[in-house]
Protein backbone atom coordinates (compact mmCIF):
# COMPACT_ATOMS: atom_id res chain seq x y z
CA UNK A 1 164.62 -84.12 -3.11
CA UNK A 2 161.79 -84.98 -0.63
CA UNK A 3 164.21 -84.72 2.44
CA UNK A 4 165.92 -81.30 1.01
CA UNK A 5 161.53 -80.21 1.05
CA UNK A 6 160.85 -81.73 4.27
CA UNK A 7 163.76 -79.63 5.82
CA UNK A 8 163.19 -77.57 8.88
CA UNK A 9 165.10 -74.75 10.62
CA UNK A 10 166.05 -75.06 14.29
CA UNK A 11 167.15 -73.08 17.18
CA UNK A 12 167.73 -75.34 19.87
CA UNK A 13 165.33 -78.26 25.27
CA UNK A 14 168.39 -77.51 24.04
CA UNK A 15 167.75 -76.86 20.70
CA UNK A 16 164.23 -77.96 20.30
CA UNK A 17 161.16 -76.59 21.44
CA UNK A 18 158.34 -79.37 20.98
CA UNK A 19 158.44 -83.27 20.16
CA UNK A 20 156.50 -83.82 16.69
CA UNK A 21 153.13 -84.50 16.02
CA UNK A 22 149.60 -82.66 16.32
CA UNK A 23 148.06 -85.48 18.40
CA UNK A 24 150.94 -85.39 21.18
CA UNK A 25 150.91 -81.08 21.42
CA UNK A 26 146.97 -81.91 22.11
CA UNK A 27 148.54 -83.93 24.92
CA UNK A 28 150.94 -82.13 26.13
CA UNK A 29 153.63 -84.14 25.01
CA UNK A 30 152.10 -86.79 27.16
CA UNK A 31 152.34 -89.44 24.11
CA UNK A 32 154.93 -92.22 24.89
CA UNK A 33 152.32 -95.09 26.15
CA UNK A 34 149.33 -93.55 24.22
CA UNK A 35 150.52 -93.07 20.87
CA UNK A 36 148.51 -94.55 18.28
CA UNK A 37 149.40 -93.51 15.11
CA UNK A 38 153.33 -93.31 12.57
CA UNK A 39 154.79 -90.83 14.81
CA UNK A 40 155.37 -93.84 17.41
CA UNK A 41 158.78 -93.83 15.02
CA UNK A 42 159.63 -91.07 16.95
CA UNK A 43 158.26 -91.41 21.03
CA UNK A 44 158.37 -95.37 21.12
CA UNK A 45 158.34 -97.62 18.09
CA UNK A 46 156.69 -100.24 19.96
CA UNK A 47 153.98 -98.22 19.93
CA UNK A 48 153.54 -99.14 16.28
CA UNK A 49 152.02 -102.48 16.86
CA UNK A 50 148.68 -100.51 17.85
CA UNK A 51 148.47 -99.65 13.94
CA UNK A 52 146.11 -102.42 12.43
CA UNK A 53 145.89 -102.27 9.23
CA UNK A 54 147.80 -99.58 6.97
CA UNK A 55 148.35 -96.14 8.29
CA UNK A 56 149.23 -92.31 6.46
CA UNK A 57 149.78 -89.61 8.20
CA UNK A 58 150.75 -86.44 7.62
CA UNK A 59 151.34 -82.87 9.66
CA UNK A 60 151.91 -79.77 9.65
CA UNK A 61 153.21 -77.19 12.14
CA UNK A 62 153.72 -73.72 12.03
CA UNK A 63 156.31 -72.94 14.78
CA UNK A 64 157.27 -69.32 16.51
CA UNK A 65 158.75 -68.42 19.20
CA UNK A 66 158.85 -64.93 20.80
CA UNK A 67 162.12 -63.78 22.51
CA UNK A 68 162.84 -59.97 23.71
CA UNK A 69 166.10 -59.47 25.01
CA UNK A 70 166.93 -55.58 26.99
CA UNK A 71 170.92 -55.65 27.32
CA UNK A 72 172.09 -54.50 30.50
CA UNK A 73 173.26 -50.76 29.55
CA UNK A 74 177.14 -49.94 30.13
CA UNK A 75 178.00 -46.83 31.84
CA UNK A 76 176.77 -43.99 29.10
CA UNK A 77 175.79 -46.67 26.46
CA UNK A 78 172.32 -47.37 26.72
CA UNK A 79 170.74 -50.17 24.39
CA UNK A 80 167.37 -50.90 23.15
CA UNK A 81 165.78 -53.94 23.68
CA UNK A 82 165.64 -56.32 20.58
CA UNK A 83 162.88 -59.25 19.43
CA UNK A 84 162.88 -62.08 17.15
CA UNK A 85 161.71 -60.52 13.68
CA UNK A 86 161.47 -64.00 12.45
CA UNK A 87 158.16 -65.73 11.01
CA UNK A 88 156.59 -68.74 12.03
CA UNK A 89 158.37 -71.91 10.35
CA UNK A 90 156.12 -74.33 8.72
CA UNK A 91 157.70 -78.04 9.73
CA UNK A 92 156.17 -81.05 8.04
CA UNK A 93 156.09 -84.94 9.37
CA UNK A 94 155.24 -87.77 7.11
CA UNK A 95 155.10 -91.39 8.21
CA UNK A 96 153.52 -94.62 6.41
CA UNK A 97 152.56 -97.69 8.61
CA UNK A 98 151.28 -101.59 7.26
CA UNK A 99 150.79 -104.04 9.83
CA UNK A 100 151.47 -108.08 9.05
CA UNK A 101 150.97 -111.47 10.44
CA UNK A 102 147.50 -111.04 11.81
CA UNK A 103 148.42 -107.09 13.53
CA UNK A 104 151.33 -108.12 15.74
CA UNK A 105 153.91 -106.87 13.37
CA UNK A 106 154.08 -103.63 11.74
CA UNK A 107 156.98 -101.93 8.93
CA UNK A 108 156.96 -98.29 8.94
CA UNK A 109 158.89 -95.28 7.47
CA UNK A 110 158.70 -91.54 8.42
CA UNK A 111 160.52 -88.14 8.10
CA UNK A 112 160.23 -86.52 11.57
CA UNK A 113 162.51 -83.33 11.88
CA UNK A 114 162.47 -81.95 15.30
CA UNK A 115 160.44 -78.40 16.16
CA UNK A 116 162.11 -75.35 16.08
CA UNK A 117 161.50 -71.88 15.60
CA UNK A 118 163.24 -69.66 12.90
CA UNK A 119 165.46 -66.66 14.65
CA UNK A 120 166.10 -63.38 13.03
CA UNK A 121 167.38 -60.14 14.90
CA UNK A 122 168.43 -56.06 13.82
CA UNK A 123 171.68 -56.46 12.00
CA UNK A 124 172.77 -53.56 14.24
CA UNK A 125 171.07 -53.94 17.10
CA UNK A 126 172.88 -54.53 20.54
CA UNK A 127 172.66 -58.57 20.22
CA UNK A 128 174.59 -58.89 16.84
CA UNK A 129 177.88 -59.68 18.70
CA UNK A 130 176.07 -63.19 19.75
CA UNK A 131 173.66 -63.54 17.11
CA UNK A 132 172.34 -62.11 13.68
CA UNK A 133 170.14 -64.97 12.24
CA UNK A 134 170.80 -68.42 12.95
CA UNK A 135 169.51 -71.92 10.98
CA UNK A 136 170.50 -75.44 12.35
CA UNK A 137 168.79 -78.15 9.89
CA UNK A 138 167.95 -81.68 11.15
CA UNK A 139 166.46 -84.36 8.79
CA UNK A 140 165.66 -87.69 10.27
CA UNK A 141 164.13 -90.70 8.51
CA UNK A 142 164.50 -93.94 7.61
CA UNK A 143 162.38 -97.06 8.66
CA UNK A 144 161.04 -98.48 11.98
CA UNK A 145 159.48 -102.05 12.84
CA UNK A 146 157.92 -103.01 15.62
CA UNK A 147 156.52 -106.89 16.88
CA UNK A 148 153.73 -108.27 19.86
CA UNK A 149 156.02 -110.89 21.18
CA UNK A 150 153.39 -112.36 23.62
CA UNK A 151 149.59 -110.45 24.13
CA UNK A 152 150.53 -107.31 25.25
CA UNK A 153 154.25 -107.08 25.23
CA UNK A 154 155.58 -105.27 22.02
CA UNK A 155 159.28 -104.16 21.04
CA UNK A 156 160.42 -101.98 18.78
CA UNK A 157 163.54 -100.48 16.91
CA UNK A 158 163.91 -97.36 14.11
CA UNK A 159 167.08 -97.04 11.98
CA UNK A 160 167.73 -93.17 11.24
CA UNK A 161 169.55 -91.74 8.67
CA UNK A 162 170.21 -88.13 9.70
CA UNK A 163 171.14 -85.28 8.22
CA UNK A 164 172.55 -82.05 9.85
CA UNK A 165 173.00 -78.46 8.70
CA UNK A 166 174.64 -75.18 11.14
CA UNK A 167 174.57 -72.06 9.57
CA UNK A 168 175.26 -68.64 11.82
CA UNK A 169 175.48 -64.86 11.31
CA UNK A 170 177.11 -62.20 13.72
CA UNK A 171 179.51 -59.90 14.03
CA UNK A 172 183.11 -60.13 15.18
CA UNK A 173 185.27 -57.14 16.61
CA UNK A 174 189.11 -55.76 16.27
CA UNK A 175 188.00 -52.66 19.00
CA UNK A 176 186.47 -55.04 21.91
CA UNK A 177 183.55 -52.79 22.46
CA UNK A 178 180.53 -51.78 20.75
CA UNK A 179 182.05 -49.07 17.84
CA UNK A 180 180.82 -50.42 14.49
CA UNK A 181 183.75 -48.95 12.74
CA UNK A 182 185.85 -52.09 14.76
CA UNK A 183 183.68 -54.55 13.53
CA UNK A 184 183.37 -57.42 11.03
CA UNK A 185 180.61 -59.67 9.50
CA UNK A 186 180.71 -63.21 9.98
CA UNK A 187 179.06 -66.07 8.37
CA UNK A 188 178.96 -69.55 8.84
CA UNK A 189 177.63 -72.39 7.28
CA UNK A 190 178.78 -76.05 7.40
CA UNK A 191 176.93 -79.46 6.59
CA UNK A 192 177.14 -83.50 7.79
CA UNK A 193 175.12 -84.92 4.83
CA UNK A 194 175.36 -88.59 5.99
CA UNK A 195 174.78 -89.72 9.93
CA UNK A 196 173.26 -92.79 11.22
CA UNK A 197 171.84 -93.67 14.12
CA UNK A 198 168.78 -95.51 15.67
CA UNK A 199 165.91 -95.52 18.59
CA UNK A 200 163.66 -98.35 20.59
CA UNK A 201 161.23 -98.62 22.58
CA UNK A 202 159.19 -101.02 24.65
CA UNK A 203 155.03 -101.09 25.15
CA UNK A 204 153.29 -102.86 27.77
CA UNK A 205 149.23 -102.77 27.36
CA UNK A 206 146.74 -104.82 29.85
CA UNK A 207 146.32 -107.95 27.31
CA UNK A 208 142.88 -108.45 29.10
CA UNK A 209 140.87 -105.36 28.57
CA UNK A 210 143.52 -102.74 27.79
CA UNK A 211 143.11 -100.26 30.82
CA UNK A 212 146.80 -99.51 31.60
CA UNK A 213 149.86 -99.12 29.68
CA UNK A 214 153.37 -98.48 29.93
CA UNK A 215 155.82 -97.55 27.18
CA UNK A 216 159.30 -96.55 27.31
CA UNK A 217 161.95 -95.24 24.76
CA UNK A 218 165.20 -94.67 24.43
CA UNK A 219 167.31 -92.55 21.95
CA UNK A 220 170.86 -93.02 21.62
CA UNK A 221 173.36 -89.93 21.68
CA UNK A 222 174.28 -88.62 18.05
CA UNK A 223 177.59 -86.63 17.03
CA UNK A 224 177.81 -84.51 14.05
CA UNK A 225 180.93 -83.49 12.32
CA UNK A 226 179.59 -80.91 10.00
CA UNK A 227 182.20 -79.46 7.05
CA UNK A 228 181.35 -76.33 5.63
CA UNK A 229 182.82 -72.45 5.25
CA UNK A 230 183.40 -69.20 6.93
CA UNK A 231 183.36 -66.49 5.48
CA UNK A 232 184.45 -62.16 6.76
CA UNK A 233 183.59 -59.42 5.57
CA UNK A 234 185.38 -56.33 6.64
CA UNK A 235 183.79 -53.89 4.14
CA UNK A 236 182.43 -51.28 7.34
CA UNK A 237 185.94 -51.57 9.31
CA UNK A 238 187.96 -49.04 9.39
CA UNK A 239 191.12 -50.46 8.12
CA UNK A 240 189.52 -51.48 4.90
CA UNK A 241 191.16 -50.50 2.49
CA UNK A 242 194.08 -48.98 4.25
CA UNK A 243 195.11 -52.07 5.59
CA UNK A 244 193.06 -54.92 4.70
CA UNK A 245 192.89 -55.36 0.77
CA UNK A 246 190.46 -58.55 -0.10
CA UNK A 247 187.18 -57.41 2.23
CA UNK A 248 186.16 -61.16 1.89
CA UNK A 249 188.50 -63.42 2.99
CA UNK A 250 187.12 -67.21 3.85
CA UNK A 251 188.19 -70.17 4.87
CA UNK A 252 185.92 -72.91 2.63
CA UNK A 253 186.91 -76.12 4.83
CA UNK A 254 186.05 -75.65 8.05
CA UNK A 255 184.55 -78.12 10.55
CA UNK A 256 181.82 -77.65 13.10
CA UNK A 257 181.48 -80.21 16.04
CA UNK A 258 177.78 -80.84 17.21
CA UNK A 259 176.69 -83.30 19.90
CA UNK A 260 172.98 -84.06 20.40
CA UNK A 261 171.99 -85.83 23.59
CA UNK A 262 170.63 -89.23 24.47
CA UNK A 263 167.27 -89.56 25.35
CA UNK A 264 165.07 -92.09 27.47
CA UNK A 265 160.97 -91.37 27.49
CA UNK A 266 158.85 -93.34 29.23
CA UNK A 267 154.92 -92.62 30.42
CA UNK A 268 152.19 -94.68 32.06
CA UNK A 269 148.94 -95.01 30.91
CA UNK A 270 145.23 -95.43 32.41
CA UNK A 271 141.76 -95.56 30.72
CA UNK A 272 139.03 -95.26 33.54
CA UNK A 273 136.60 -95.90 31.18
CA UNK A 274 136.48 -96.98 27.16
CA UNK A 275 136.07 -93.16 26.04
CA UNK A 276 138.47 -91.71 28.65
CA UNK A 277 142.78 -92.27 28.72
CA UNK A 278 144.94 -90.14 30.73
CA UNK A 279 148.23 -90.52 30.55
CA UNK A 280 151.76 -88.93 33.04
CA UNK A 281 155.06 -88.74 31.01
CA UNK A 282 158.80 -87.78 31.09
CA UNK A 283 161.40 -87.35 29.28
CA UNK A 284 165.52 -87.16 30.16
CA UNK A 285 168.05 -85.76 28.09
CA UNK A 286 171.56 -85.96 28.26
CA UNK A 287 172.71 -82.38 27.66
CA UNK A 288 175.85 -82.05 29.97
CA UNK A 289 178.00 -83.57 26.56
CA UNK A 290 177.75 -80.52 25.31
CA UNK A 291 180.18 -78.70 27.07
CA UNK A 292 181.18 -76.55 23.89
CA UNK A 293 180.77 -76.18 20.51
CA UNK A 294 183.87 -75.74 18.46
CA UNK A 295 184.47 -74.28 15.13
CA UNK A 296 187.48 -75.61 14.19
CA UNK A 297 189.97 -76.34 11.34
CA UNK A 298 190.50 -73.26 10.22
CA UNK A 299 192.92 -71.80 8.03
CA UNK A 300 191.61 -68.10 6.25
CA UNK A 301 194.24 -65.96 5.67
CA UNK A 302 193.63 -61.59 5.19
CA UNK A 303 195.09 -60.36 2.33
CA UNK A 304 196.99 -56.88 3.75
CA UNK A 305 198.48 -53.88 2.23
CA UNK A 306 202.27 -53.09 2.91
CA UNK A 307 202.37 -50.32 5.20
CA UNK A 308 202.26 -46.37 3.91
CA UNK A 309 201.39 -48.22 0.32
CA UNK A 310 199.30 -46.35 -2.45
CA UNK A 311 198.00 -47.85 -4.34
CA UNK A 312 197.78 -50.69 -1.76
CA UNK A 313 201.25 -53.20 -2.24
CA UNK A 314 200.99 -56.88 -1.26
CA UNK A 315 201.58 -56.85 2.71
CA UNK A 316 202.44 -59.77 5.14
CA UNK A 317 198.95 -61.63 5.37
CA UNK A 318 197.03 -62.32 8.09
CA UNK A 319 196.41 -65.70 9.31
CA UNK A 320 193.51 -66.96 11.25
CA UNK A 321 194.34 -70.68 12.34
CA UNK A 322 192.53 -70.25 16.06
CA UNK A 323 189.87 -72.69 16.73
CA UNK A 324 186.74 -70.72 17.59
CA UNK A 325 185.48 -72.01 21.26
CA UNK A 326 182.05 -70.86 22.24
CA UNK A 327 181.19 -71.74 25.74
CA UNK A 328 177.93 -74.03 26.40
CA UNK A 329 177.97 -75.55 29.60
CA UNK A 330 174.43 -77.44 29.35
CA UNK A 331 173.07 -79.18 31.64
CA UNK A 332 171.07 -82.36 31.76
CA UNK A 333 167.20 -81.36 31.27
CA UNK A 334 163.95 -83.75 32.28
CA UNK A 335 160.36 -82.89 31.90
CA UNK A 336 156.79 -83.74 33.47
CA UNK A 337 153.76 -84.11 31.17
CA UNK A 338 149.79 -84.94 31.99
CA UNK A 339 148.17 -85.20 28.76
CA UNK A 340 144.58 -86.72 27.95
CA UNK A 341 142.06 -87.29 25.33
CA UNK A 342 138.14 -87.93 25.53
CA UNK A 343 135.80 -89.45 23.01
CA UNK A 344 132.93 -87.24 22.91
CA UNK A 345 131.65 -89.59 19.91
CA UNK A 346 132.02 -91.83 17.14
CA UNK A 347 133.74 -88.81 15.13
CA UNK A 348 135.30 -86.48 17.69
CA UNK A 349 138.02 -86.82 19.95
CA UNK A 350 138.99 -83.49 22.30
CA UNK A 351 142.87 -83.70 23.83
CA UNK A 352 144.47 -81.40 26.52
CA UNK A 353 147.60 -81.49 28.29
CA UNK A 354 150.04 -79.66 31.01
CA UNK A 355 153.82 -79.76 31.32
CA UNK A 356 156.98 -78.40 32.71
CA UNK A 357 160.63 -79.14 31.53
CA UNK A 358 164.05 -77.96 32.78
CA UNK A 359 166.56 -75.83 31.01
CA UNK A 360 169.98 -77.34 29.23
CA UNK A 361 171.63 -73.82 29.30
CA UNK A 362 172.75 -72.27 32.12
CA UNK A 363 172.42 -68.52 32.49
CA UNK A 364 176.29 -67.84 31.92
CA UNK A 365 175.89 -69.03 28.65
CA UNK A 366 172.20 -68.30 27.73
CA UNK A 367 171.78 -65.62 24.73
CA UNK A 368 169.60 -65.10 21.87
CA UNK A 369 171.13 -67.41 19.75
CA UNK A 370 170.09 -70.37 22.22
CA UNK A 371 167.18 -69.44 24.69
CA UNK A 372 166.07 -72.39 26.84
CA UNK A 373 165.05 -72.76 30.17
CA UNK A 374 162.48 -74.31 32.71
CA UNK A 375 159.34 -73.28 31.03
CA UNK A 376 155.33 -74.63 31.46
CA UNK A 377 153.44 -74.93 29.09
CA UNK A 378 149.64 -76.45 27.48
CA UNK A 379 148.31 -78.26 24.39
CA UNK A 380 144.69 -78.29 23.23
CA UNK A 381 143.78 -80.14 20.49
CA UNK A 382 141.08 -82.88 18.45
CA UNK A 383 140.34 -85.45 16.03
CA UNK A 384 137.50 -85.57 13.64
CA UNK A 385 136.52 -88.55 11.44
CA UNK A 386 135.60 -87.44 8.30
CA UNK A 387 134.15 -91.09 7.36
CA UNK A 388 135.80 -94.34 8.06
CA UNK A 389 138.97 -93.73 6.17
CA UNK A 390 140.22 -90.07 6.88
CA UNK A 391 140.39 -87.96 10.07
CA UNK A 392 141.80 -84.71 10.27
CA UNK A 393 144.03 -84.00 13.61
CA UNK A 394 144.30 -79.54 14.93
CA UNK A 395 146.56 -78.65 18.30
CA UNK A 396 147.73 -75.62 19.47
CA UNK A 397 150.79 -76.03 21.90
CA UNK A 398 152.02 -73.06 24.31
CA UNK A 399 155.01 -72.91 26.68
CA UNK A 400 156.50 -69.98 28.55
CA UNK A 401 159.85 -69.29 30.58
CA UNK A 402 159.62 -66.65 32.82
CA UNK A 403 161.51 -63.57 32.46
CA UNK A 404 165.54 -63.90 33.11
CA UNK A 405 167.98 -61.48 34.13
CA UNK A 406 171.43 -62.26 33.79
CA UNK A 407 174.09 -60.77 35.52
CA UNK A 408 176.87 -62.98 35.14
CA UNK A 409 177.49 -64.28 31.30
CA UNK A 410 179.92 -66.10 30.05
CA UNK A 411 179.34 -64.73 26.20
CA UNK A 412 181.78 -62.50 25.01
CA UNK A 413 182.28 -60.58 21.91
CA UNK A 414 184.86 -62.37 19.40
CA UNK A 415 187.55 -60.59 19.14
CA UNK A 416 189.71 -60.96 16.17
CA UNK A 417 193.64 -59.76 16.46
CA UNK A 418 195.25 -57.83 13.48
CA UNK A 419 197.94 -60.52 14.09
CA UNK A 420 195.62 -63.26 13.58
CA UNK A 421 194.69 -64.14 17.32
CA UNK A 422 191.45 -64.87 18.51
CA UNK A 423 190.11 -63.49 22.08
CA UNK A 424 187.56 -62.09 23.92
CA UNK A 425 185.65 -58.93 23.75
CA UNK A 426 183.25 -57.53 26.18
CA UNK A 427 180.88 -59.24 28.00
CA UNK A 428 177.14 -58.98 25.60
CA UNK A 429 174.92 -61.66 27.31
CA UNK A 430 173.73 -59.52 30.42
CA UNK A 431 170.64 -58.41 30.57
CA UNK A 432 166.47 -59.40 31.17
CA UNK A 433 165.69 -62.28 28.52
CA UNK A 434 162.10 -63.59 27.80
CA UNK A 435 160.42 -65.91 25.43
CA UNK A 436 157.16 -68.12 24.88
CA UNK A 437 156.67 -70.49 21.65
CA UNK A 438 153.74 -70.49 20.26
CA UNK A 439 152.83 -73.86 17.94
CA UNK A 440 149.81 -74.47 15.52
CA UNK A 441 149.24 -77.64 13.96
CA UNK A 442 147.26 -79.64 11.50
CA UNK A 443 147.26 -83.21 10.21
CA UNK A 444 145.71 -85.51 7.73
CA UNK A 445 145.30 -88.96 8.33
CA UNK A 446 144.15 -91.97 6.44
CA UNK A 447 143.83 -95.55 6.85
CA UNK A 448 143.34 -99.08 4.98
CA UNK A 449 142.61 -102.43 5.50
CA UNK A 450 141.63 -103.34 9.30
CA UNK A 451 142.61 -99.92 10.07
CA UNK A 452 138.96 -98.71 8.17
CA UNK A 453 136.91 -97.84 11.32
CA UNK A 454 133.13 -99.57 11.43
């Protein structure tokens, strides 16, 4: 129950927008040597031996991202430009830390789901051949543990059990163009309850007076074989119900393949003096494995009327046994990111941060149902102590990607045969593309033991 509540929705660099945390969107994202509190389960679990003490933290995002897409116009068919409709998604991230034998070994656990916005466009506006509304669901958690093998040299390893959930709405067509009498609803949904997989990391801090530091993780690549269904609905075509006679047909086992990419992270650290740290980070990812993503195993079949029948008599049926290929093409994506944080005093701490990352997708295959590409972005942010035990963490995190236009796309309508086939329609992805993300974020943290401050 607490990982079905701790769910959040996704779009997808590639399919994410931010790493986690409120601390590291103060920074930037710069927060692979620096980070000091549970959501080192998630940049570098070495990271964790800097807990002393026992550690709770928990935070809360609110994540949106604004995308406006203006489809090129076709001859004498002129389309209006659509935008996201959907709300800022509230993602939580819980992690609990206890250190051991005298600090230099620390257990933790966490729930970290990566950020992503919520997507929701017009049901007839002129991107519902790509995309209607979207959800992609990623749960991580499970426990980390990290250990100070010599002053200053810490190592560190998570097990993840992961959990993975695709859903998809748009519209398929019989015509290949634009006439809504031609087309048919589609929606997918499909679900890989039970994944595992892992991360590490390694932490190097000046043992003498703890000036420098350098941290690196690393994040293995995960596949997903999510089962789930598919479902038509042919109610607004114009062969229901001359032709067609169940206007739902589905197909209730098929399987969706979904590759997420490996990962390495590594940033180096400086404090110039006891109240200052700055800190320069990157991050690779591994997108080019996803070349496509397939919808396959299917196996619906369209009930039909015999021809000239009325009332409608049992007809040959349709069947749809066509994998579904949608063309990705990604690319492999790395990012640069200056964060740093200032003790103005015993209570408050003030963050800021710059970056830049790459895009995974390509322009021939960039629509609304995946916008990514090189974007720049900020993070302001703070800590104050309220006492010795508690301290409440605030960002605000914003990143922007320039205005795109695309002239040569790759993503076609579906088109859907009367005998079954499965083919392409007109070309939909053309056009001038922008977006921004906007994040807020708050988080509560308290601590025990030697973690109580003085």
């Amino acid at each position: 129950m607490l990982l079905l509540v701790l769910a959040s929705t996704a779009d997808a660099s590639a399919y994410y927008v931010a790493d986690v945390g409120t601390r590291s969107l103060g920074r930037g994202g710069a927060f692979i040597a620096g980070v000091d509190d549970t959501t080192a389960q998630y940049y570098n679990p070495a990271a964790l031996t800097r807990i002393d003490g026992g550690q709770f933290k928990a935070d809360l995002s609110g994540v949106h991202q604004y995308i406006r897409f203006d489809r090129e116009d076709l001859g004498d068919e002129v389309f209006d430009a659509v935008e996201n409709e959907g709300p800022p998604y509230p993602i939580p991230t819980i992690g609990l830390a206890q250190s051991f034998l005298d600090d230099r070994a620390v257990i933790a656990f966490g729930v970290y789901p990566p950020y992503a916005p919520f997507i929701e466009y017009d049901r007839e506006g002129a991107q519902r051949y790509t995309l209607v509304d979207s959800t992609v669901i990623e749960v991580t958690a499970g426990p980390s543990a990290a250990f100070e093998i010599i002053p200053g040299l810490s190592v560190g390893v998570g097990g993840q059990y992961k959990w993975m959930l695709a859903g998809q709405q748009l519209f398929l067509t019989t015509s290949g163009d634009d006439d809504p009498t031609g087309q048919i609803g589609f929606d997918m949904e499909a679900s890989d309850p039970f994944t595992l997989s892992w991360n590490a990391g390694v932490l190097f801090e000046d043992p003498k007076d703890q000036r420098w530091a350098v941290g690196v993780g690393f994040v293995p690549p995960v596949k997903y074989e999510a089962e789930g269904y598919l479902r038509a609905d042919f109610t607004d075509h114009a062969v229901y119900p001359a032709i067609v006679a169940e206007p739902n047909p589905s197909d209730e086992d098929i399987t969706l393949f979904i590759s997420m990419p490996m990962q390495v992270k590594a940033g180096a650290l400086f404090r110039p003096t006891d109240k200052l740290e700055i800190e320069a980070a990157t991050v690779f990812q591994k997108w080019d494995v996803v070349d496509e993503i397939v919808v396959g195993a299917l196996d619906m079949e369209i009930e039909t009327c015999a021809p000239l029948s009325d009332p409608c008599a049992p007809g040959e049926p349709i069947v749809v046994d066509e994998d579904v290929v949608l063309p990705a093409g990604y690319k492999n994506t790395w990012s640069a990111r200056l964060g740093a944080e200032f003790d103005a005093n015993d209570m408050v701490t003030a963050r800021a941060g710059l970056l830049w990352e790459g895009g995974a997708i390509p322009d021939a295959t960039t629509g609304v149902s995946l916008v990514d590409g090189n974007k720049y972005g900020y993070g302001v942010g703070g800590t104050l102590w309220l006492g010795k035990r508690w301290a409440l963490d605030a960002a605000w995190h914003q990143s922007f990607m320039p205005t795109r236009t695309i002239t040569d796309s790759e993503l076609t309508q579906i088109k859907l045969g009367l005998d079954g086939s499965v083919g392409e329609g007109r070309v939909v992805g053309n056009g001038d593309l922008t977006s921004r993300f906007n994040i807020g974020s708050i988080a509560l943290q308290g601590v025990w033991g030697a973690g109580v401050r003085d």
